[in-house]
Protein backbone atom coordinates (compact mmCIF):
# COMPACT_ATOMS: atom_id res chain seq x y z
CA UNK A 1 11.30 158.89 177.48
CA UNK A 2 9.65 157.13 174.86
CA UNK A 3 11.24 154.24 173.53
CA UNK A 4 9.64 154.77 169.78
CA UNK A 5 11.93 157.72 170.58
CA UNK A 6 14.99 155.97 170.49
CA UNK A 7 14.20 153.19 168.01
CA UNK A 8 13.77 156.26 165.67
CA UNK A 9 17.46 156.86 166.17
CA UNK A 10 18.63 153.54 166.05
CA UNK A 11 16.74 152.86 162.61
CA UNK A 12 18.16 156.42 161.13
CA UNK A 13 19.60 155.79 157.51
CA UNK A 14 22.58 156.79 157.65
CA UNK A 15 22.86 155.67 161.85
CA UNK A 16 24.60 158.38 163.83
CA UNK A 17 25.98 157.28 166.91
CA UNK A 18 24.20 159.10 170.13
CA UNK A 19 24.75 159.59 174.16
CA UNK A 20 22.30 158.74 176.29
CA UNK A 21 22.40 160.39 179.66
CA UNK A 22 20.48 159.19 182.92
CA UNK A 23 18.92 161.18 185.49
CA UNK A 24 21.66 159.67 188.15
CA UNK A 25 24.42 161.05 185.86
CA UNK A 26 25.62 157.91 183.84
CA UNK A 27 26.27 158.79 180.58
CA UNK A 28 26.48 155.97 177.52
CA UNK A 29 27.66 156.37 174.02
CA UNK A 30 25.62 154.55 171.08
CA UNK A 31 27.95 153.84 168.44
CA UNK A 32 26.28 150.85 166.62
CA UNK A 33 22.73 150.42 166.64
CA UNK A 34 23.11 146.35 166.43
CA UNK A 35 24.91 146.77 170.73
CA UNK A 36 20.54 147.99 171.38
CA UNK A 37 17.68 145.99 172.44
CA UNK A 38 14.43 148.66 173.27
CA UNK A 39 11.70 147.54 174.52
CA UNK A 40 8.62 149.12 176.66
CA UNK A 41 10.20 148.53 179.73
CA UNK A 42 13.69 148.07 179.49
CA UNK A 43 16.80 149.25 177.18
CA UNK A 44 19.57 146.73 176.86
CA UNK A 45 22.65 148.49 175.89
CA UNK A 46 26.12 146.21 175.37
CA UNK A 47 29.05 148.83 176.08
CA UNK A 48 33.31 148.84 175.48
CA UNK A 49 34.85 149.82 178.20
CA UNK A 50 37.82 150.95 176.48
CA UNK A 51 36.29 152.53 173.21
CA UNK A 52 37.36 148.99 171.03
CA UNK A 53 35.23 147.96 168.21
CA UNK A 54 33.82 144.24 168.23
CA UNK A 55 31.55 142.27 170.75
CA UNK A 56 30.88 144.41 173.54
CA UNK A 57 32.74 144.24 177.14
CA UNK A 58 29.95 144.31 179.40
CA UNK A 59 26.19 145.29 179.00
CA UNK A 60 23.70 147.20 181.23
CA UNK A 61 19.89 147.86 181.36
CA UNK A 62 18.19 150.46 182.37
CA UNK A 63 14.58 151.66 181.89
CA UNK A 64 13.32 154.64 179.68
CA UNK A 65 12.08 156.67 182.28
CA UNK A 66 15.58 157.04 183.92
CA UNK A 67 16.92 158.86 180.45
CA UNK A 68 17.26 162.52 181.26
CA UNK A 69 18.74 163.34 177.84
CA UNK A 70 19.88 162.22 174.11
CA UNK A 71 22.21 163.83 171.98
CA UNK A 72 24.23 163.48 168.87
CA UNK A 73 28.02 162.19 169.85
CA UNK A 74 30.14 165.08 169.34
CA UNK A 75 27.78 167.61 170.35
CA UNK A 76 28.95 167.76 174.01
């Protein structure tokens, strides 16, 4: 995927909070586009493991290429 793609949703006015879902089945939920870092190669994403608000539990990177699909949260 392309990340202009995604920095598109993260910059949206008002931001809606999105899943991302990765070819090897992971699934993450965007809720606040400040817990992002996209760049070419790699997406940064800090998570809560637990749904809290706040500074993030844990983070994880992955690349753009392993994103199957996005959708708005809720639509699932």
């Amino acid at each position: 995927m392309d990340p202009s793609e995604i920095l598109k949703l993260l910059r949206a006015q008002p931001f809606e909070a999105f899943v991302i879902h990765l070819v090897d089945g992971r699934r993450f939920e965007v809720r606040h586009p400040e817990l992002m870092l996209v760049t070419k190669r790699s997406l940064f994403l800090g998570w809560h493991s637990n749904g809290n608000e706040g500074p993030a539990d844990d983070w994880v990177i992955f690349s753009p290429i392993a994103i199957a699909t996005l959708e708005p949260m809720g639509s699932e």
